[in-house]
N, C-alpha and C. Protein backbone atom coordinates (compact mmCIF):
# COMPACT_ATOMS: atom_id res chain seq x y z
N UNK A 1 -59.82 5.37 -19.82
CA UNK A 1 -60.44 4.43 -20.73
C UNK A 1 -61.08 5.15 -21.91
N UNK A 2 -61.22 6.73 -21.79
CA UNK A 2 -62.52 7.01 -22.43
C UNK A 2 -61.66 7.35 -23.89
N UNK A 3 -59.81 7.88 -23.18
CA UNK A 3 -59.23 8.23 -24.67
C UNK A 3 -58.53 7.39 -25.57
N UNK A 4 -58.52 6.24 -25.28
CA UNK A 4 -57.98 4.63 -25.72
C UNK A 4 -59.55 4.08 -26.91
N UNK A 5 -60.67 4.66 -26.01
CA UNK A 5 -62.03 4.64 -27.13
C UNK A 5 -61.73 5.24 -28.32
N UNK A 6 -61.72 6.63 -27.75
CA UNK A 6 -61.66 7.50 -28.72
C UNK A 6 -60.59 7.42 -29.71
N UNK A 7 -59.07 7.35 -29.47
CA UNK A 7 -57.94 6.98 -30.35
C UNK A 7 -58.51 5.61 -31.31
N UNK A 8 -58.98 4.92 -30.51
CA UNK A 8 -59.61 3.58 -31.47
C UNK A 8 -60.58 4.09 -32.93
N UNK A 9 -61.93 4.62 -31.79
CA UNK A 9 -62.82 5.63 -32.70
C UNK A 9 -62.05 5.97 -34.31
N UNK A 10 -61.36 7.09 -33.79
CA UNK A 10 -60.81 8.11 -34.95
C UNK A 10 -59.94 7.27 -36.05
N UNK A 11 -59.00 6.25 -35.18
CA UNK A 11 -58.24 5.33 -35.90
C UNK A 11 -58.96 4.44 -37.37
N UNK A 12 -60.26 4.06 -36.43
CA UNK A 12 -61.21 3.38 -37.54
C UNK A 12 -61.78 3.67 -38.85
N UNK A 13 -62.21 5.45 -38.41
CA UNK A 13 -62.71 6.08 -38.84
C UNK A 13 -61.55 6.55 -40.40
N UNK A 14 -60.45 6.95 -39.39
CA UNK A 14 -59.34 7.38 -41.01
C UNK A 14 -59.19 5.90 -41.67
N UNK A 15 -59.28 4.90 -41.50
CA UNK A 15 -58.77 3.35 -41.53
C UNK A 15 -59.85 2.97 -43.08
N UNK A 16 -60.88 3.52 -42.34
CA UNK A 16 -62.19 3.46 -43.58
C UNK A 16 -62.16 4.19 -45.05
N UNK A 17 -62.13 5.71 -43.87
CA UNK A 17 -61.68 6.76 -45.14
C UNK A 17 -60.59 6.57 -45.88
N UNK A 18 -59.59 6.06 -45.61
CA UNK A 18 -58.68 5.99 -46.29
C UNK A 18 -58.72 4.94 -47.36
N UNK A 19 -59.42 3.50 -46.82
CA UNK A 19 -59.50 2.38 -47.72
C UNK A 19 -60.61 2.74 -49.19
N UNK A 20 -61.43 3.49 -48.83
CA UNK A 20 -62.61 4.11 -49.84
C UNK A 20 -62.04 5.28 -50.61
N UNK A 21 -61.08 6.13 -49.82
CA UNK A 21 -60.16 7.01 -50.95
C UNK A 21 -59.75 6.53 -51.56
N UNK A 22 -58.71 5.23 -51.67
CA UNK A 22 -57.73 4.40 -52.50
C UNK A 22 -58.64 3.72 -53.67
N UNK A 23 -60.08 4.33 -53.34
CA UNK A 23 -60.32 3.10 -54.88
C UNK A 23 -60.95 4.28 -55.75
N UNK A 24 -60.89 5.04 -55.79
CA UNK A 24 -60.63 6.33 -56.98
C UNK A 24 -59.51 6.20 -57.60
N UNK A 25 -59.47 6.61 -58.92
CA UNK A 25 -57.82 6.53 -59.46
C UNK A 25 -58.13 7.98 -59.49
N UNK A 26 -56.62 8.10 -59.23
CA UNK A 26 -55.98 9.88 -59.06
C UNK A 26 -55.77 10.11 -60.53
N UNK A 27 -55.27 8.99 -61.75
CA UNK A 27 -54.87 9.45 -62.84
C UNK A 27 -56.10 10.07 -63.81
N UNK A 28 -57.29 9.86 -63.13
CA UNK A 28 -58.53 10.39 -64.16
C UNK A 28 -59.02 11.30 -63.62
N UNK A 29 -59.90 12.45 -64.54
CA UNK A 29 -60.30 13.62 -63.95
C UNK A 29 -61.41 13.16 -63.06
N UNK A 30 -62.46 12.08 -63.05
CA UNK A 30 -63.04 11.57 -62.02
C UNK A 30 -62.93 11.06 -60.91
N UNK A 31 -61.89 10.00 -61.22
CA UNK A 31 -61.58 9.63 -59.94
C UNK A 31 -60.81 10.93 -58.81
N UNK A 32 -59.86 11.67 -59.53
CA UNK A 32 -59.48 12.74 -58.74
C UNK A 32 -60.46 13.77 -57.93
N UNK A 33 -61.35 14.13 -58.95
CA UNK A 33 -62.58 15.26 -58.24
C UNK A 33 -63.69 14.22 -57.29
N UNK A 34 -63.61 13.07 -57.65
CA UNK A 34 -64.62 11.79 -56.69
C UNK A 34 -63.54 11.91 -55.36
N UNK A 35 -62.36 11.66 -55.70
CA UNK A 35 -61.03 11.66 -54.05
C UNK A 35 -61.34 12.97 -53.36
N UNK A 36 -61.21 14.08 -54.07
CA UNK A 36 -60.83 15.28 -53.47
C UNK A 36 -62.36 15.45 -52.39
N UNK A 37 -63.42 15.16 -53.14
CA UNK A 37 -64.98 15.50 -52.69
C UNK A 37 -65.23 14.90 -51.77
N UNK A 38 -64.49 13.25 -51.53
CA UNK A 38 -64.60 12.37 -50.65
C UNK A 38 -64.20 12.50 -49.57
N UNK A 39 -63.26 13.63 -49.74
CA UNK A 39 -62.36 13.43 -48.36
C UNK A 39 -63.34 14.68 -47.83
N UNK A 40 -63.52 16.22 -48.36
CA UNK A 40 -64.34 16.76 -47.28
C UNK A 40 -65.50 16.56 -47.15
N UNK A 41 -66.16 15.48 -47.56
CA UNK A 41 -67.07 15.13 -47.40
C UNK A 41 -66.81 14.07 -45.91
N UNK A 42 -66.35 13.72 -46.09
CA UNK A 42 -65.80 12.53 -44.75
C UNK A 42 -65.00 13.24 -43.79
N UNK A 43 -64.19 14.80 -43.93
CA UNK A 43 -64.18 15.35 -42.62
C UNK A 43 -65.33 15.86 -42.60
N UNK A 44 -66.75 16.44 -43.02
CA UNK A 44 -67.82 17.11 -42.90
C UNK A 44 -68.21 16.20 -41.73
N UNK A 45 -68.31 14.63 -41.81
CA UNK A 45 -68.85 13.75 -41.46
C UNK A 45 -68.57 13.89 -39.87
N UNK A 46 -67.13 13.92 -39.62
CA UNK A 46 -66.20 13.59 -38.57
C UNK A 46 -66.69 14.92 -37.77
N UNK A 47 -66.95 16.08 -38.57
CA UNK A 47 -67.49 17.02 -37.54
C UNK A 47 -68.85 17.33 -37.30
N UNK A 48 -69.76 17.22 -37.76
CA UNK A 48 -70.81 16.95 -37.61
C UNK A 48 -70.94 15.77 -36.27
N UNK A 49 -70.77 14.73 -36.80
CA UNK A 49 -70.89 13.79 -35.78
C UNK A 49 -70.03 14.13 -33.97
N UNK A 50 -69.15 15.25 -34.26
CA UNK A 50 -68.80 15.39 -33.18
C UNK A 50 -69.50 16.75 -32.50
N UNK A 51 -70.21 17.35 -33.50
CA UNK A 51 -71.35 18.40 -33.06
C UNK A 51 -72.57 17.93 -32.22
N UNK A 52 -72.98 16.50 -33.01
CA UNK A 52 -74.33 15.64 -32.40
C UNK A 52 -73.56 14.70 -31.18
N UNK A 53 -72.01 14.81 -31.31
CA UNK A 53 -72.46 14.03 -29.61
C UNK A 53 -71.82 14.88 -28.68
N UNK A 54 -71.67 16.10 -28.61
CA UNK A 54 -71.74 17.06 -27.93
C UNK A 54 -72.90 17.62 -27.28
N UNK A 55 -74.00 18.03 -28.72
CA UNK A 55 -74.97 17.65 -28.09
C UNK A 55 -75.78 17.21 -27.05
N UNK A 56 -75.60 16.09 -27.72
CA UNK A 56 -76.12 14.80 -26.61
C UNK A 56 -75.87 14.31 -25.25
N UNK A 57 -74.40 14.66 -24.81
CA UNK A 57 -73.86 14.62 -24.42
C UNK A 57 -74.37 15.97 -23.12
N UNK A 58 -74.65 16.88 -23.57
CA UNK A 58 -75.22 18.02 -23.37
C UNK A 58 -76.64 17.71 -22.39
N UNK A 59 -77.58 17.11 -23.08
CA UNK A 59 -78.70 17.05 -22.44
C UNK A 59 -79.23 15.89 -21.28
């Protein structure tokens, strides 16, 4: 049950990221350096958060 969560989890997670990447336009120097920043900023997210429930998980 726990990896049917998790596949859900991650699914959601790119589902989001992805819908919030698409509204940058790639054709401007902003929207491109706003996409590029967004995305490691949103894997930063994905690992971090899997640092704190390790963690947690932990104690």
């Amino acid at each position: 049950m726990t990896i049917i969560k998790w596949i859900s989890v991650l699914s959601l997670w790119a589902l989001i990221g992805l819908v919030v990447h698409n509204q940058f336009d790639p054709n401007t120097v902003f929207g491109s350096v706003m996409g590029s920043a967004f995305i490691f900023i949103w894997f930063g997210v994905l690992i971090i958060g899997i640092f704190i429930r390790q963690k947690l998980k932990n104690k």
